[in-house]
N, C-alpha and C. Protein backbone atom coordinates (compact mmCIF):
# COMPACT_ATOMS: atom_id res chain seq x y z
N UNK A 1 23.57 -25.74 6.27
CA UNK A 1 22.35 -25.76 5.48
C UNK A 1 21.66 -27.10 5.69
N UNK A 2 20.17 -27.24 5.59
CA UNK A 2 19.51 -28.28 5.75
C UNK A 2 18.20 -28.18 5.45
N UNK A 3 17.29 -29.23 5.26
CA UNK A 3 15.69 -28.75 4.57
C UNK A 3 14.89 -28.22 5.74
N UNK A 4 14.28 -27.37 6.10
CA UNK A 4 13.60 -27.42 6.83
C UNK A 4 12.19 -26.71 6.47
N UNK A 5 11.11 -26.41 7.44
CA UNK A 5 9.63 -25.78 7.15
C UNK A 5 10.45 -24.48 6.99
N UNK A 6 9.93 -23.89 5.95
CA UNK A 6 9.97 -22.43 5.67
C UNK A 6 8.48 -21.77 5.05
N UNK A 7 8.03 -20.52 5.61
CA UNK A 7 7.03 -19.64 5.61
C UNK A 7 7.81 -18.76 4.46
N UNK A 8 6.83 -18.56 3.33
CA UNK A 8 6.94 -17.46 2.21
C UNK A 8 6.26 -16.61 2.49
N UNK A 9 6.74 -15.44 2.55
CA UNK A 9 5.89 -14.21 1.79
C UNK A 9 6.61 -13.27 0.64
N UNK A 10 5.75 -12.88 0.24
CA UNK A 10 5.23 -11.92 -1.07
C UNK A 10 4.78 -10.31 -0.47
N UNK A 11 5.79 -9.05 -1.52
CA UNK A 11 5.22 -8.00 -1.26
C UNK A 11 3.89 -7.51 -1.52
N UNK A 12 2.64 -7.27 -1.12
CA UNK A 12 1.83 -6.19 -1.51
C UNK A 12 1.75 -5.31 -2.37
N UNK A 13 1.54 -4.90 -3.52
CA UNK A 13 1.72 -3.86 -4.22
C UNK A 13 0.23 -3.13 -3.88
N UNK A 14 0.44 -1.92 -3.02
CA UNK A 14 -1.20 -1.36 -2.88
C UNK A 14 -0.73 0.22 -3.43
N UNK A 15 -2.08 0.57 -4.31
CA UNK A 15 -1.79 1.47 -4.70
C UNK A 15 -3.02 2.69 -4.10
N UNK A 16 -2.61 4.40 -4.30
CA UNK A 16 -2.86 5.12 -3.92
C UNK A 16 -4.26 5.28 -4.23
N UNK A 17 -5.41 5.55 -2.94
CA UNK A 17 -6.90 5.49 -2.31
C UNK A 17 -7.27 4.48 -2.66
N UNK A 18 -6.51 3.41 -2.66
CA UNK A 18 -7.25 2.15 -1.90
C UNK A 18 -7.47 1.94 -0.23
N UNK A 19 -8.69 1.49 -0.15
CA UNK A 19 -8.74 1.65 1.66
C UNK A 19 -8.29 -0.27 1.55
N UNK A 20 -7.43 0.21 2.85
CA UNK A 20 -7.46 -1.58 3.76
C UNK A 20 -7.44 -1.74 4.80
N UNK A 21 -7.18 -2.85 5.31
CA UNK A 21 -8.05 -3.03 6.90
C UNK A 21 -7.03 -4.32 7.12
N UNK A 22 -5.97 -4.10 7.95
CA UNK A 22 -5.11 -4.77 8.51
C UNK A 22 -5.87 -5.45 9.84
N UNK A 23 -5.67 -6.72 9.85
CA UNK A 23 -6.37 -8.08 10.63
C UNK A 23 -5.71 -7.90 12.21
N UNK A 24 -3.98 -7.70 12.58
CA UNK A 24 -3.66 -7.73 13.84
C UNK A 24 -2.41 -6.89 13.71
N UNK A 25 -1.65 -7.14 14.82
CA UNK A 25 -0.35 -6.27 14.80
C UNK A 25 -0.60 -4.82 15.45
N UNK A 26 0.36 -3.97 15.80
CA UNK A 26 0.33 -3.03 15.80
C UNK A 26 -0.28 -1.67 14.90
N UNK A 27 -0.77 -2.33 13.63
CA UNK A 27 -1.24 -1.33 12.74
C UNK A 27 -2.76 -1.88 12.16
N UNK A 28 -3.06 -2.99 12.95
CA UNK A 28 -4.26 -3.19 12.45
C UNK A 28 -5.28 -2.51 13.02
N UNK A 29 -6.66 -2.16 11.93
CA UNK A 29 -7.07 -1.27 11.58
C UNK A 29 -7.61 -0.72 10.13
N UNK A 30 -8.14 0.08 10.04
CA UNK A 30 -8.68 0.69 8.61
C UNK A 30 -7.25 1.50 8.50
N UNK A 31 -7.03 1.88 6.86
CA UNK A 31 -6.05 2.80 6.84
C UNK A 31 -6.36 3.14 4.91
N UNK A 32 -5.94 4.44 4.38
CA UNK A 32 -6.40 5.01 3.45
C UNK A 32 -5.05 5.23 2.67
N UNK A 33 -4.31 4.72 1.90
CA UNK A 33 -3.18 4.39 1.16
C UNK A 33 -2.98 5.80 0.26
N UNK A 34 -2.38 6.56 0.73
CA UNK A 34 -2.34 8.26 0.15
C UNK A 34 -1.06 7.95 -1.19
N UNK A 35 -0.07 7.10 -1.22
CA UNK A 35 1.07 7.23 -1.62
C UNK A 35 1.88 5.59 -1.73
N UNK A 36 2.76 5.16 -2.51
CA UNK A 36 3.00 3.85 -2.85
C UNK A 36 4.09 3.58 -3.43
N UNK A 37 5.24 3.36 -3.70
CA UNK A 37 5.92 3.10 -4.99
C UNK A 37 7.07 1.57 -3.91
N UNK A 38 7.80 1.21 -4.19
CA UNK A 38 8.41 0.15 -4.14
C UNK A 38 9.73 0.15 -3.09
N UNK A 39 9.54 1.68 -2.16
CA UNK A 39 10.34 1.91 -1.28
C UNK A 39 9.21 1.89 0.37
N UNK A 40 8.29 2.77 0.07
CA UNK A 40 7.48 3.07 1.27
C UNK A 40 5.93 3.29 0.49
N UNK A 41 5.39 3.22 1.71
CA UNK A 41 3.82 3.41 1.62
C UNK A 41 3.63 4.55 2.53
N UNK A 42 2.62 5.23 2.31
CA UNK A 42 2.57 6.63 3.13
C UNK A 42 0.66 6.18 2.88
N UNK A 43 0.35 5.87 4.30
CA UNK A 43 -1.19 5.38 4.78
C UNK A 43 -1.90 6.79 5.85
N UNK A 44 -2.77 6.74 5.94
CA UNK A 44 -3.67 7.58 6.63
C UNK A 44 -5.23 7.06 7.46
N UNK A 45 -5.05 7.56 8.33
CA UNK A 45 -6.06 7.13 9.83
C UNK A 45 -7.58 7.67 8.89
N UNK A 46 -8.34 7.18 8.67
CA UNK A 46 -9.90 7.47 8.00
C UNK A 46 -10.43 8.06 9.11
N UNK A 47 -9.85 7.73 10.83
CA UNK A 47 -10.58 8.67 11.94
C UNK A 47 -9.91 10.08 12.29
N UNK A 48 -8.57 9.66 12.84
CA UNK A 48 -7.96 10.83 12.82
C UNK A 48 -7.32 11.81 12.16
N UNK A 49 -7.05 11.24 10.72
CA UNK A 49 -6.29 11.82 9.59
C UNK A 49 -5.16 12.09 9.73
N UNK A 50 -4.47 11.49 10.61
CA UNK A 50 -2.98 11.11 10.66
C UNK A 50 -2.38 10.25 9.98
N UNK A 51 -0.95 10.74 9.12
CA UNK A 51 -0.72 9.77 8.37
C UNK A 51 0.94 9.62 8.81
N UNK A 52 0.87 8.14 8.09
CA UNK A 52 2.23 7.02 8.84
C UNK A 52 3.07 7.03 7.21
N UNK A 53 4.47 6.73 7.48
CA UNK A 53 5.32 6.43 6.64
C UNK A 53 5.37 5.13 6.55
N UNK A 54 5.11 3.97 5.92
CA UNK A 54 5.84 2.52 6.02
C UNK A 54 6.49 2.02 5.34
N UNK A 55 7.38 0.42 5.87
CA UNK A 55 7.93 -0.15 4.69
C UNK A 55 6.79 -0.67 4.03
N UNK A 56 6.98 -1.39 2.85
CA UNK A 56 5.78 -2.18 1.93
C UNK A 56 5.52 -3.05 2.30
N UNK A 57 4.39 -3.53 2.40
CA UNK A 57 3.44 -4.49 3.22
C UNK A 57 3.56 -6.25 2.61
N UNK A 58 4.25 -6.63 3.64
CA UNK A 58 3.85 -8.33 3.16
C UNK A 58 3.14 -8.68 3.04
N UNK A 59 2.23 -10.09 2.58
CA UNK A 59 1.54 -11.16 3.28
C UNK A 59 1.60 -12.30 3.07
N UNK A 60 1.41 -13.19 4.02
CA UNK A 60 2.16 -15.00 3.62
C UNK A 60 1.36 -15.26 2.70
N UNK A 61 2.10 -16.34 2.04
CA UNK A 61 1.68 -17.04 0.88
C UNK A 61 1.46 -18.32 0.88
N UNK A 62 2.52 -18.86 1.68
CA UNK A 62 2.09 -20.83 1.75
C UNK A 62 3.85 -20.71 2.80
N UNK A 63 3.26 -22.21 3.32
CA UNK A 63 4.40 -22.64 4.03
C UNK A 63 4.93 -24.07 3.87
N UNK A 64 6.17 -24.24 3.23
CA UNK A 64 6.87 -25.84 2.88
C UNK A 64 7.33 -26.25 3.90
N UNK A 65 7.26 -27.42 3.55
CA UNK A 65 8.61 -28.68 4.28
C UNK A 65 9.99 -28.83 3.04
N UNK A 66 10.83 -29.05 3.80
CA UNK A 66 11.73 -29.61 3.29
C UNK A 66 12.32 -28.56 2.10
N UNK A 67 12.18 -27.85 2.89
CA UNK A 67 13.35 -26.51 1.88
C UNK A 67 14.50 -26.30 2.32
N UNK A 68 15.45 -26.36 1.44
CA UNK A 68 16.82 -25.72 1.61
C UNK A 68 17.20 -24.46 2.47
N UNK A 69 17.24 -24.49 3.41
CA UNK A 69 17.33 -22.74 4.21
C UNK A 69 19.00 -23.08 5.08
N UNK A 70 19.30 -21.63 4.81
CA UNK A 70 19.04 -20.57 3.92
C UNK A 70 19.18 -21.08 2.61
N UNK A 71 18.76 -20.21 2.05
CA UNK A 71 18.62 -19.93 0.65
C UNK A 71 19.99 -19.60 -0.06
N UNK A 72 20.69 -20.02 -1.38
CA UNK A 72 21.30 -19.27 -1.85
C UNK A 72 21.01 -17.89 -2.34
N UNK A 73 21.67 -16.84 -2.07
CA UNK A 73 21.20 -15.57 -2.37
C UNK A 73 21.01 -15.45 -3.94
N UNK A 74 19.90 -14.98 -3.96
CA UNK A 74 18.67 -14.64 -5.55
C UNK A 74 18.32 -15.59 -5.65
N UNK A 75 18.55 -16.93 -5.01
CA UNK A 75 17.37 -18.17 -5.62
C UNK A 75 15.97 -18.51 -4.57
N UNK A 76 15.33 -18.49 -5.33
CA UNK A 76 14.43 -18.69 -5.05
C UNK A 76 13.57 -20.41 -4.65
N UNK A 77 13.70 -20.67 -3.46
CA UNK A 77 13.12 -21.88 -3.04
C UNK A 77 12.54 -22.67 -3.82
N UNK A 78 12.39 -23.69 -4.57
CA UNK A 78 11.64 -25.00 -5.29
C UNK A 78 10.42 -25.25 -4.72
């Protein structure tokens, strides 16, 4: 163990017919949020009307210096 830069993220909570619009990656894009709860997201193509199963969506939050990593398990970084 030792301090080092560590990147946070935070789940998404998006809920059902909200539209969003993912910036890069493989899934970026418009997409139409059919379905939601705290296991998967079930999204849909606004062009093709194909819809995807996912896990729940991150996004960063801030990035430290000098954090403890790893982490003890359930604590949460200072």
């Amino acid at each position: 163990m030792g301090k080092h830069r560590v990147a946070f993220f935070r789940t998404y909570r998006v809920r059902p017919g909200q539209k969003i619009h993912i910036l890069d990656g493989p899934r970026r894009g418009d997409w139409e949020v059919v379905a939601a709860d705290e296991r998967a997201v079930r999204v849909r193509c606004p062009i093709s009307g194909r819809e995807f199963d996912w896990k729940p969506l991150c996004h960063f939050v801030e990035e430290r210096d000098g954090v403890e990593w790893p982490s003890v398990e359930g604590e949460t970084p200072a």
